[in-house]
C-alpha atoms as a PDB file:
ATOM      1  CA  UNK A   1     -18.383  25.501 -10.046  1.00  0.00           C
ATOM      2  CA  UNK A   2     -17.839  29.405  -9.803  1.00  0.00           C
ATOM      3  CA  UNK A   3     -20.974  29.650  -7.783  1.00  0.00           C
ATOM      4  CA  UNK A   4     -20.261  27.020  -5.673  1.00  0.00           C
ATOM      5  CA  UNK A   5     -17.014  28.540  -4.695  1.00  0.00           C
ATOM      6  CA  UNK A   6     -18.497  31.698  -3.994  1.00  0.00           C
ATOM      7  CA  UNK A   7     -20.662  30.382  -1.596  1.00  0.00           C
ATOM      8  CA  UNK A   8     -17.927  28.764   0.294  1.00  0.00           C
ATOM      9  CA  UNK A   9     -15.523  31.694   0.056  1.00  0.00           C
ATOM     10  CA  UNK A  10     -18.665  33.818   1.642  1.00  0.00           C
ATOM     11  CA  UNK A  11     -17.684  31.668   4.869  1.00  0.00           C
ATOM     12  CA  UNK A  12     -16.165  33.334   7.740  1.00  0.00           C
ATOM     13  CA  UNK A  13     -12.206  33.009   7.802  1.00  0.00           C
ATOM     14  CA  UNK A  14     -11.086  29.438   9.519  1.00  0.00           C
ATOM     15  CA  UNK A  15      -9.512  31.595  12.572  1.00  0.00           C
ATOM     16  CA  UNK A  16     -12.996  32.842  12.887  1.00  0.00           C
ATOM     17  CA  UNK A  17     -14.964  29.720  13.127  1.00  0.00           C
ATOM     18  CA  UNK A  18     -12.412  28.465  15.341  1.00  0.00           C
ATOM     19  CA  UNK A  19     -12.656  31.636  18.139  1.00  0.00           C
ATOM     20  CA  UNK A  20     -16.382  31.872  17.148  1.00  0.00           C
ATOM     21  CA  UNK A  21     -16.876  28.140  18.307  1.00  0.00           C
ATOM     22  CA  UNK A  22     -13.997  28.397  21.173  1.00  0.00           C
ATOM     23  CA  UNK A  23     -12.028  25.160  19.380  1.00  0.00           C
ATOM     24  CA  UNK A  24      -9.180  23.920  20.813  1.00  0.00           C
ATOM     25  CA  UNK A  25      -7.575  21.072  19.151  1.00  0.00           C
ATOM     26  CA  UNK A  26      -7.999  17.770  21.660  1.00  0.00           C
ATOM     27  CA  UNK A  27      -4.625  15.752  21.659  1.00  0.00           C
ATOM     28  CA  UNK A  28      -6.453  12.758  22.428  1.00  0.00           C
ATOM     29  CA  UNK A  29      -7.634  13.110  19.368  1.00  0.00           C
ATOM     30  CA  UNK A  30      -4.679  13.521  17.123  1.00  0.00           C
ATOM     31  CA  UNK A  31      -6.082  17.272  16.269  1.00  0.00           C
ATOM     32  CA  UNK A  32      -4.066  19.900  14.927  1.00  0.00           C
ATOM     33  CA  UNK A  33      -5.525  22.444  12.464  1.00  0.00           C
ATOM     34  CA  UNK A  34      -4.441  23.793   9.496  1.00  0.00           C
ATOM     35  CA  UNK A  35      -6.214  27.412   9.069  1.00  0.00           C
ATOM     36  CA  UNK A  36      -4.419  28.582   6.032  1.00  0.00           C
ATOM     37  CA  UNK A  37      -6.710  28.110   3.094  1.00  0.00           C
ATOM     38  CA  UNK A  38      -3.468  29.105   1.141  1.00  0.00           C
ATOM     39  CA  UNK A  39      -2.155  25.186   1.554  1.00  0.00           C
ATOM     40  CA  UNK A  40      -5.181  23.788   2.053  1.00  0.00           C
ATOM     41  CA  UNK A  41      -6.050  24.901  -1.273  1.00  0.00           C
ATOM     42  CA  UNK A  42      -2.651  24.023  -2.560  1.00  0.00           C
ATOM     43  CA  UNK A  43      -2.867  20.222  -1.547  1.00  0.00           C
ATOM     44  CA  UNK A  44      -6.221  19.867  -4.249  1.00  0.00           C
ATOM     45  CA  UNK A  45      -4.599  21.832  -6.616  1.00  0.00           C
ATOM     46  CA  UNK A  46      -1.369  20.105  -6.459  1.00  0.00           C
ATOM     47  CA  UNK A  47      -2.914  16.559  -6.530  1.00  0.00           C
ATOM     48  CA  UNK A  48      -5.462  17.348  -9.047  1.00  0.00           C
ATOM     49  CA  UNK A  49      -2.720  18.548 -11.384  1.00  0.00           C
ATOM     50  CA  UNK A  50      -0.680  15.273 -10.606  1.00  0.00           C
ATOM     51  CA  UNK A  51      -3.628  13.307 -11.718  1.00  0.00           C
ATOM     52  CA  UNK A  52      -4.320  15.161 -14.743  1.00  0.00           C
ATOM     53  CA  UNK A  53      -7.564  16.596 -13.528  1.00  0.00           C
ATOM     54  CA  UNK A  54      -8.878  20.565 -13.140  1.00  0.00           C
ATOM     55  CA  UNK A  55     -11.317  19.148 -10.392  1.00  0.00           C
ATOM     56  CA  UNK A  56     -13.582  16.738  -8.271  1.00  0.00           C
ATOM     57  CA  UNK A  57     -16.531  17.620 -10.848  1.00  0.00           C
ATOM     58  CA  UNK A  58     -18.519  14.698 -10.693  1.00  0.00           C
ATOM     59  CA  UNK A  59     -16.280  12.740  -8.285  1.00  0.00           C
ATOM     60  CA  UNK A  60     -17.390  10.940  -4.450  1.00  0.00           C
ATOM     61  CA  UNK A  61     -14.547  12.387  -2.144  1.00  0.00           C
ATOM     62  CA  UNK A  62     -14.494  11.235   1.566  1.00  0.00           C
ATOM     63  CA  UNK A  63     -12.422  13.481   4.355  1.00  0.00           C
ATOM     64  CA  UNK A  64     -11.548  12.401   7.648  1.00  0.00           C
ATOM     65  CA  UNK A  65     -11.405  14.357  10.616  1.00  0.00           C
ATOM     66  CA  UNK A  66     -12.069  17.367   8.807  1.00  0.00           C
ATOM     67  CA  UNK A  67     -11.869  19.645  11.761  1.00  0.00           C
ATOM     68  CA  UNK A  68     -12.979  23.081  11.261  1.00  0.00           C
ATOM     69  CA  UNK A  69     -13.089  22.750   7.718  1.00  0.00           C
ATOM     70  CA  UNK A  70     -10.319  24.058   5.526  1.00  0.00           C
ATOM     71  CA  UNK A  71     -10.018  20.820   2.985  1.00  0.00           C
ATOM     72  CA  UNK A  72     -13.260  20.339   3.435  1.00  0.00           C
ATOM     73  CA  UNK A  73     -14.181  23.889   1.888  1.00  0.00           C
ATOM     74  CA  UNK A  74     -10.709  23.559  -0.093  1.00  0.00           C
ATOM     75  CA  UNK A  75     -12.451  20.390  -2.004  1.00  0.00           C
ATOM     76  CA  UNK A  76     -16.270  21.807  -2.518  1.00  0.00           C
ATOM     77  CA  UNK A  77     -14.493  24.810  -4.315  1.00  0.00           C
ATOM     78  CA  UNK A  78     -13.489  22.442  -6.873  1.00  0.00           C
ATOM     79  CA  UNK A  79     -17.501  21.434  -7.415  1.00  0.00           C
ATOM     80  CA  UNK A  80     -17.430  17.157  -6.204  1.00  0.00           C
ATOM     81  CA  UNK A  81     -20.617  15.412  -6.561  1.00  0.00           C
ATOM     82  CA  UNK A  82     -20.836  14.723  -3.124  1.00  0.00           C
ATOM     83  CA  UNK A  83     -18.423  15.038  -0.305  1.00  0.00           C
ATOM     84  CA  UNK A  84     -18.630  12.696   2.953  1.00  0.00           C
ATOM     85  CA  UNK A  85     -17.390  13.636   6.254  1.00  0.00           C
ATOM     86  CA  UNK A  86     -16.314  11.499   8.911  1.00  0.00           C
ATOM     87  CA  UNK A  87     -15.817  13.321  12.534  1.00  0.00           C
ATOM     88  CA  UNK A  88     -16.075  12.293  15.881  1.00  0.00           C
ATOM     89  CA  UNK A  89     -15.825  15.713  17.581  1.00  0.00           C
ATOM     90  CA  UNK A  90     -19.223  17.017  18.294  1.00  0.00           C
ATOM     91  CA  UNK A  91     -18.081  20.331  18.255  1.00  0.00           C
ATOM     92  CA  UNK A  92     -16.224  20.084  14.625  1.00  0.00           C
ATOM     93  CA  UNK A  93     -19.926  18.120  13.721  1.00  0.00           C
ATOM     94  CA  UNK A  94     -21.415  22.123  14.096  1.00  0.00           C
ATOM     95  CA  UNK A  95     -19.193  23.566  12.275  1.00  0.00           C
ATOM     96  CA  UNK A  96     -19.677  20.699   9.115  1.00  0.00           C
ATOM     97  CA  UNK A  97     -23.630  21.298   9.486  1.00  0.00           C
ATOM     98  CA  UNK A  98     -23.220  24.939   9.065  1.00  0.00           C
ATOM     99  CA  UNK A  99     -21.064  24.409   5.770  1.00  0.00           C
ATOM    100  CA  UNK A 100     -23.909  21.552   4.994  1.00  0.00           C
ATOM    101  CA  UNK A 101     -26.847  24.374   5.528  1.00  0.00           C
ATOM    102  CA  UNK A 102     -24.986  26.458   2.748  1.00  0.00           C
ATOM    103  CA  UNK A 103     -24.171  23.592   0.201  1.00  0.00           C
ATOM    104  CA  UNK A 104     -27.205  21.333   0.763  1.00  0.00           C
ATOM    105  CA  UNK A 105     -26.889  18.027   2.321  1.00  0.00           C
ATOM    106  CA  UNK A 106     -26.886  16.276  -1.703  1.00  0.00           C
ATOM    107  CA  UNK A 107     -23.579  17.969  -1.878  1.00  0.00           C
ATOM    108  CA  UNK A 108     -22.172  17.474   2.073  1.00  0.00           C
ATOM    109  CA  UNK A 109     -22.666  14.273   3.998  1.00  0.00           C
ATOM    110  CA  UNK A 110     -22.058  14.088   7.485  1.00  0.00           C
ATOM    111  CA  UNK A 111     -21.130  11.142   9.271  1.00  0.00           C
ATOM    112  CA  UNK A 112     -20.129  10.730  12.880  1.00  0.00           C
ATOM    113  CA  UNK A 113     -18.607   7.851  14.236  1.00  0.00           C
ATOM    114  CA  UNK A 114     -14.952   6.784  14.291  1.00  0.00           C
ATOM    115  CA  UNK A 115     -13.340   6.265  10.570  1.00  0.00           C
ATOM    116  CA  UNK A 116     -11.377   3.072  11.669  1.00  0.00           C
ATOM    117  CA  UNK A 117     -15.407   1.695  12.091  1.00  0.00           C
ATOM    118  CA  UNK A 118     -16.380   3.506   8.229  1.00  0.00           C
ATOM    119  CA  UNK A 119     -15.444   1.658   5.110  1.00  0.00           C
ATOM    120  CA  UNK A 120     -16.231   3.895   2.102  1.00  0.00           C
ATOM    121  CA  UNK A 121     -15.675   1.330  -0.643  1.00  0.00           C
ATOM    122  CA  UNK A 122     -19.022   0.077   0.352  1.00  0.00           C
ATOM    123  CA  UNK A 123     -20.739   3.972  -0.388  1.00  0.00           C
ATOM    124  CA  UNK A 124     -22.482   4.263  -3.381  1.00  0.00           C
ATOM    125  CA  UNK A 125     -20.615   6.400  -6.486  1.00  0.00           C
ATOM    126  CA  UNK A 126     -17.637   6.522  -9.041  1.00  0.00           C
ATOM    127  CA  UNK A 127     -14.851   7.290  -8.518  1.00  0.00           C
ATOM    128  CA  UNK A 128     -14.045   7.541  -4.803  1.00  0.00           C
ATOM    129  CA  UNK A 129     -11.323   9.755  -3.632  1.00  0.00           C
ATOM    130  CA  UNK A 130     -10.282  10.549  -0.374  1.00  0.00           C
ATOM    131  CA  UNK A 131      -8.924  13.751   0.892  1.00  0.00           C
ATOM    132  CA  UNK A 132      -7.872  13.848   4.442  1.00  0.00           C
ATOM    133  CA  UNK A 133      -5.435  15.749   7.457  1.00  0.00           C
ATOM    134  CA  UNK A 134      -4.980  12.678   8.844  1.00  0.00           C
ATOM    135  CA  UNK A 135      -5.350  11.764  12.919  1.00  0.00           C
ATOM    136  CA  UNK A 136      -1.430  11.418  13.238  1.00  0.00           C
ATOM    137  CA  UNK A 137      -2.250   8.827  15.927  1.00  0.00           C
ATOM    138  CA  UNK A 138      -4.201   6.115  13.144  1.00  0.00           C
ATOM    139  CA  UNK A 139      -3.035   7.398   9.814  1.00  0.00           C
ATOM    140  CA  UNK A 140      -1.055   3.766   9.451  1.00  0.00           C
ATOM    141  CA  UNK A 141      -4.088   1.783  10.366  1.00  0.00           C
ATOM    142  CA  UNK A 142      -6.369   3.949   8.172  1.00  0.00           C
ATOM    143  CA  UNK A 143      -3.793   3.752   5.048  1.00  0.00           C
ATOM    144  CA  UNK A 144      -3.498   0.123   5.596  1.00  0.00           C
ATOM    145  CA  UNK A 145      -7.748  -0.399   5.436  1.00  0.00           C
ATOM    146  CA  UNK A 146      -7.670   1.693   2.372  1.00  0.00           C
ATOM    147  CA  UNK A 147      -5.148  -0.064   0.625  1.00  0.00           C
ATOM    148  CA  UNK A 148      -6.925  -3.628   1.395  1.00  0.00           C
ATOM    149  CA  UNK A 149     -10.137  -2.062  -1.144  1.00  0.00           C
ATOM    150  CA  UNK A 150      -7.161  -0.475  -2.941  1.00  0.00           C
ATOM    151  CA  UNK A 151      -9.142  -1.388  -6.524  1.00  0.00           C
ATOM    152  CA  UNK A 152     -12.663   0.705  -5.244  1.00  0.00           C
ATOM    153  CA  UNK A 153     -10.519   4.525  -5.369  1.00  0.00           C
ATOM    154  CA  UNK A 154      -9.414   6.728  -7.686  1.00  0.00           C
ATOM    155  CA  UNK A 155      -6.896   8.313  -5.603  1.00  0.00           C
ATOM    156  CA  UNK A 156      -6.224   8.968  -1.839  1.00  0.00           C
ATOM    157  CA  UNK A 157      -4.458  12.531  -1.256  1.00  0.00           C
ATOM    158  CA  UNK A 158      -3.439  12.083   2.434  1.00  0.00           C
ATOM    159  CA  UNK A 159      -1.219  14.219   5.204  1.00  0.00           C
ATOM    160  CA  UNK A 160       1.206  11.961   7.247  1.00  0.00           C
ATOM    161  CA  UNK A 161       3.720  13.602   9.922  1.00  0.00           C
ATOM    162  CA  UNK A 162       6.778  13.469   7.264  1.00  0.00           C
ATOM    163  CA  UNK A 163       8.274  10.478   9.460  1.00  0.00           C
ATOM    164  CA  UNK A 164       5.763   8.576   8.266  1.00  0.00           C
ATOM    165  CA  UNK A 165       6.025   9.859   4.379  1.00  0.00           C
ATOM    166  CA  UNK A 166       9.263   8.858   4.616  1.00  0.00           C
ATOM    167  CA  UNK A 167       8.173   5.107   5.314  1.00  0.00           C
ATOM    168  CA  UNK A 168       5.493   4.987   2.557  1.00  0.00           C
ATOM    169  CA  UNK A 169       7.891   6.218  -0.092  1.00  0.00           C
ATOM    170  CA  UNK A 170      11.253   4.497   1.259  1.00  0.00           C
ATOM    171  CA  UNK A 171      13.210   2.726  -1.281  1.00  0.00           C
ATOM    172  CA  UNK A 172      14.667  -0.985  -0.565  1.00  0.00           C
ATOM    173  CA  UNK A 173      17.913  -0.937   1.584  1.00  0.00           C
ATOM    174  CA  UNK A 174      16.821   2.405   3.418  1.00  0.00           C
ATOM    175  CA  UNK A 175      16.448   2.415   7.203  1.00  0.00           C
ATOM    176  CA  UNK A 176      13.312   3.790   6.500  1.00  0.00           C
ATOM    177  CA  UNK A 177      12.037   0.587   4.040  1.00  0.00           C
ATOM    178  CA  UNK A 178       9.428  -1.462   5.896  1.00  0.00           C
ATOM    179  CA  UNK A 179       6.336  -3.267   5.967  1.00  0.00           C
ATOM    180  CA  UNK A 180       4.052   0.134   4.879  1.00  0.00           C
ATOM    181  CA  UNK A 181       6.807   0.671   1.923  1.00  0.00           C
ATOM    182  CA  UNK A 182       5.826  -2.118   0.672  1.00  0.00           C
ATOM    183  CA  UNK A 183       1.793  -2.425   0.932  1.00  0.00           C
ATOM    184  CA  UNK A 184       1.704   1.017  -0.294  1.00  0.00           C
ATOM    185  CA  UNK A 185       4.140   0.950  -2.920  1.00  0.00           C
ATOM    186  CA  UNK A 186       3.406  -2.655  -4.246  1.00  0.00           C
ATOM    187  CA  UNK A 187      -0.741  -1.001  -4.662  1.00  0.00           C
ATOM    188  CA  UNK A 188       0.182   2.034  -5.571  1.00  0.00           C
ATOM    189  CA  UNK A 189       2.072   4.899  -7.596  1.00  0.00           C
ATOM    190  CA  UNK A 190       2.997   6.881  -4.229  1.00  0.00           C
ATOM    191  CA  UNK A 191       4.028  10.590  -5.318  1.00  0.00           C
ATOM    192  CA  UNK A 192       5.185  12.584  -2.629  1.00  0.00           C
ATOM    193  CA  UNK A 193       3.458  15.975  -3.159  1.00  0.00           C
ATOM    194  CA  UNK A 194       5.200  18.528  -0.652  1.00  0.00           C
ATOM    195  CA  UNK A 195       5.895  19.193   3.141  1.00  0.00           C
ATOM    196  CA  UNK A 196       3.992  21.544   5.447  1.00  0.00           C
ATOM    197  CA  UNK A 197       6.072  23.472   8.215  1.00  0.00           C
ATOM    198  CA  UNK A 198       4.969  22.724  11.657  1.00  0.00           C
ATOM    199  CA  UNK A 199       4.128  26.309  12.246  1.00  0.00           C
ATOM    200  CA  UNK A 200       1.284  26.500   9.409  1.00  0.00           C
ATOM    201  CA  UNK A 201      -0.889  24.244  12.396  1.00  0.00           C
ATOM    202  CA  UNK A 202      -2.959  25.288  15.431  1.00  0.00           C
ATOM    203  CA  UNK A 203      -1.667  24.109  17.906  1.00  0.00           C
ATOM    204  CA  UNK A 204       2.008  23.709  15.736  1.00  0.00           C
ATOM    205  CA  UNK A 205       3.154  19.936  16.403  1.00  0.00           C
ATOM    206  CA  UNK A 206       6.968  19.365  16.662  1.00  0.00           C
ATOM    207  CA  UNK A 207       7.234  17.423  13.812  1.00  0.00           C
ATOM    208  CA  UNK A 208       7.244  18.421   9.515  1.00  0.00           C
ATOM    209  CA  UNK A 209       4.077  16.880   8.010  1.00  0.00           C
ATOM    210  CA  UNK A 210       4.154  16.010   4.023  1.00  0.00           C
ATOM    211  CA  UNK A 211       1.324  15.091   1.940  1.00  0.00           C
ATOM    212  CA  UNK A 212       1.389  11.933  -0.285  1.00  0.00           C
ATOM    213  CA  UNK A 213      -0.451  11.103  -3.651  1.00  0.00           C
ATOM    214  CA  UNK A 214      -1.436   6.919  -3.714  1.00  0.00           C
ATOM    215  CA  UNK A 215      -2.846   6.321  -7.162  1.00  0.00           C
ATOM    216  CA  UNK A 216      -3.754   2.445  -7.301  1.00  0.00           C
ATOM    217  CA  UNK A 217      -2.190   0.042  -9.532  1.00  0.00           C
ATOM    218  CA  UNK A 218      -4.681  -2.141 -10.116  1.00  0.00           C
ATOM    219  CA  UNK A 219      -2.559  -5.478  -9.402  1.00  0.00           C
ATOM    220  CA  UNK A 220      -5.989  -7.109  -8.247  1.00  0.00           C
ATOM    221  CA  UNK A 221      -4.556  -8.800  -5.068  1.00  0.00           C
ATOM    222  CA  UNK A 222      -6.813 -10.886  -3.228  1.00  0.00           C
ATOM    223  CA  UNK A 223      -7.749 -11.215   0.494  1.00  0.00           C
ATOM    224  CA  UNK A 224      -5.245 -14.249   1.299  1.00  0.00           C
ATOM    225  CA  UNK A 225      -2.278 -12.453  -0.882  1.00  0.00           C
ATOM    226  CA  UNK A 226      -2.887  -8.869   1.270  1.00  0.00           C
ATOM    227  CA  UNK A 227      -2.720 -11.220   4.384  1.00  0.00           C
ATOM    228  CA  UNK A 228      -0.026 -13.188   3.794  1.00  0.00           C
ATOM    229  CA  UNK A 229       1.452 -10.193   2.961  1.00  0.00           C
ATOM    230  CA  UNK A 230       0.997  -8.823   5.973  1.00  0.00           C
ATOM    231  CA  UNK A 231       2.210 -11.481   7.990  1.00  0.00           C
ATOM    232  CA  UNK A 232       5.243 -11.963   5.833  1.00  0.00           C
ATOM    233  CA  UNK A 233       6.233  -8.458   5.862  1.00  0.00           C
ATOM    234  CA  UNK A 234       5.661  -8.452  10.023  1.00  0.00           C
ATOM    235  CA  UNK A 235       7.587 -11.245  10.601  1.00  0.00           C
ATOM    236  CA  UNK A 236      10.604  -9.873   8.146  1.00  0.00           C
ATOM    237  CA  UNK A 237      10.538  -6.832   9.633  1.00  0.00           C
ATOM    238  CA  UNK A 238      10.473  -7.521  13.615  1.00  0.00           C
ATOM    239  CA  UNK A 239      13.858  -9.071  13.090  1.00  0.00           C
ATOM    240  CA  UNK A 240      14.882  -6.610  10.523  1.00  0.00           C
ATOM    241  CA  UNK A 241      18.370  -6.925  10.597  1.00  0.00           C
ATOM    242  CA  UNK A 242      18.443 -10.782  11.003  1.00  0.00           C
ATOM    243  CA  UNK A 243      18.671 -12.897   7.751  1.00  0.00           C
ATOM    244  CA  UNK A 244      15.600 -14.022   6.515  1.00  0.00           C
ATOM    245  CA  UNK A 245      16.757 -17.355   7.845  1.00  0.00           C
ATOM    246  CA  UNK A 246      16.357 -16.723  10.797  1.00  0.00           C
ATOM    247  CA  UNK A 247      13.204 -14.025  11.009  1.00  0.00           C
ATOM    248  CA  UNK A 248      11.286 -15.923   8.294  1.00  0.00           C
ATOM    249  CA  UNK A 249      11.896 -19.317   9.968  1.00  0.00           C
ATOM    250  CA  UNK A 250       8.456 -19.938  10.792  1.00  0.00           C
ATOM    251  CA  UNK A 251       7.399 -20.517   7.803  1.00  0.00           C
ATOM    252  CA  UNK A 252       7.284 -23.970   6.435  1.00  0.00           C
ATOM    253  CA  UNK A 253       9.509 -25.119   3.264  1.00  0.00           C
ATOM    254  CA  UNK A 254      10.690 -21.884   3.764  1.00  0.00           C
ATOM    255  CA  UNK A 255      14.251 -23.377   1.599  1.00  0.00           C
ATOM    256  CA  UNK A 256      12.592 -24.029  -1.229  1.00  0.00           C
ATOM    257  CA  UNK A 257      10.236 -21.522  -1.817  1.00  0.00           C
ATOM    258  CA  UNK A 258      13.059 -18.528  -1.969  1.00  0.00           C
ATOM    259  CA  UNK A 259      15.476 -21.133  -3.890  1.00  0.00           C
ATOM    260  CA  UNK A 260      12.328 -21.353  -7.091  1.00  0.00           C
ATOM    261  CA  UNK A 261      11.743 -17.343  -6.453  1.00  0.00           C
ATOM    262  CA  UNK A 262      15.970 -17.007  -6.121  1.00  0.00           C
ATOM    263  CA  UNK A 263      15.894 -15.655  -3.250  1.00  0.00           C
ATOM    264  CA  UNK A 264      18.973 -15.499  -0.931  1.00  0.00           C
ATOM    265  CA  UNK A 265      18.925 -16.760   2.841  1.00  0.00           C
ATOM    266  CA  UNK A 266      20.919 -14.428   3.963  1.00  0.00           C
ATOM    267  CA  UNK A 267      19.280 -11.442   2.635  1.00  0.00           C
ATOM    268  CA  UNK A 268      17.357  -9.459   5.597  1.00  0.00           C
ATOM    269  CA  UNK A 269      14.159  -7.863   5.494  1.00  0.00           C
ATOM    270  CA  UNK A 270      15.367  -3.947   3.775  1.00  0.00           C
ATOM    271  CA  UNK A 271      16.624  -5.919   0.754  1.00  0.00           C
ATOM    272  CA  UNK A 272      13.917  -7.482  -0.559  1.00  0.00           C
ATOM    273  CA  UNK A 273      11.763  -5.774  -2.861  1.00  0.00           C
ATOM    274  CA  UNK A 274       7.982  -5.326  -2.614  1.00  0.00           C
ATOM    275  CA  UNK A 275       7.844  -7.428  -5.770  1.00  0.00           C
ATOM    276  CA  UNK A 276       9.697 -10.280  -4.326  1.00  0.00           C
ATOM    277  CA  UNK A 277       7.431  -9.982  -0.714  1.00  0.00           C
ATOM    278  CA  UNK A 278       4.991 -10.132  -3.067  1.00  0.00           C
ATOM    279  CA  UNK A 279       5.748 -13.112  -5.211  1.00  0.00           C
ATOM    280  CA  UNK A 280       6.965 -15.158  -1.262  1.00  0.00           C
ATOM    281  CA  UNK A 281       3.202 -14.082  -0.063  1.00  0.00           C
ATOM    282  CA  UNK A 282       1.626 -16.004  -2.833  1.00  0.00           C
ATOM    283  CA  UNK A 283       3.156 -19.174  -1.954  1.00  0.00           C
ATOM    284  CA  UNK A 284       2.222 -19.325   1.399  1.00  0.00           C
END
């Protein structure tokens, strides 16, 4: 592992692969870089300590968007069995494949193409974890893939803009409570780790960004549950401060299947827990 890290920490500084290559973050992309191996650093070591674990050793991780590379050297420091790579930006590619030339390409895979297209539950190795800065512009959509193959990871270690952090961890009866509380807290333990001043990014966004811990619960939900789920939760929540009379209305025998779960009519969508979305989706 100490080897490893020393060939890593050999690398020039992240300010100096970004002026070296002339990067500049692309908004359309959803790119703002974190060059302070300080936090980067501090996100593995903080959700490997969460989990109980000194390190990846032996461990599949998967990074999106990994930009000029300061998780991605943050998590070969800590000695993975292989760590994939999923960038669009041709110009981030070069700076992967001169990491890869160091570390060998059995230790860094690179793959290009748009993450929405990649699902890495289908990659071979145990466990899968995934480490990842997250596009702000499709972290829901990526959380919400993830969650669906929930059962295939170990753990997902993911930056949100804190907005968003505050959605996934939201208690019930919180303006903040809605549909993503509830996938993500129904699959998983959600730990919120810590929040990352705007200024710590290149360019610095105008927003806070926190990084969350999603350790699976193993519920074993199937395809049909996760949709109905989803539809449930969508309808609830587009009408969320209509009863459920009224925003759930659509759905037939609607009366009696919250009278044998004891649900109220007149509850709306923030009081119900994930439990009780839950037990509704699997009568549907």
């Amino acid at each position: 592992m100490a080897d490893l890290a020393n060939i890593i920490n050999e690398l020039p500084s992240l300010r100096e692969t970004v002026e070296l290559h002339g990067l500049m973050a692309k908004k359309a992309l959803g790119q703002n870089f974190l060059l302070d191996r300080n936090i980067t650093d501090k996100i593995i070591r903080t959700s490997l300590a969460e989990q109980n674990k000194k390190s990846f050793e032996g461990e599949y991780v998967f990074e999106v968007g990994p930009g000029p590379g300061g998780l991605t050297r943050s998590v070969l420091s800590t000695n993975p069995q292989k760590l994939t790579v999923v960038e669009m930006d041709e110009r981030c590619i070069k700076i992967m494949e001169e990491i890869q030339n160091l570390v060998g390409k059995e230790r860094l895979e690179i793959i290009n193409n748009d993450a929405l297209k990649e699902d890495f539950s289908q990659y071979e190795g145990s466990p899968k974890n995934i480490v990842s800065n997250l596009p702000y512009n499709i972290s829901v959509p990526l959380l919400v893939g993830w969650l669906k193959n929930i059962e295939n990871y170990d753990s997902l270690t993911l930056m949100f803009q804190k907005e968003v952090a505050d959605r996934i961890c939201a208690p019930t009866c919180c303006k903040d409570y809605g549909r993503i509380s509830i996938l993500s807290q129904l699959l998983c333990e959600t730990t919120r780790l810590f929040d990352i001043n705007p200024n710590c990014f290149v360019p610095a966004p105008k927003i806070w960004s926190t990084v969350v811990l999603f350790r699976p619960k193993h519920i074993n939900m199937d395809n049909k549950t996760f949709a109905n789920l989803e539809r449930l939760t969508s309808l609830a929540f587009n009408q969320r401060r209509k009863m459920i009379r009224q925003s759930l209305k659509s759905i037939s025998g609607l009366e009696e299947k919250c009278t044998s779960l004891g649900l109220d009519l007149t509850l709306r969508a923030e009081q119900i827990t994930p439990e009780q979305y839950l037990a509704l989706a699997k009568l549907l």
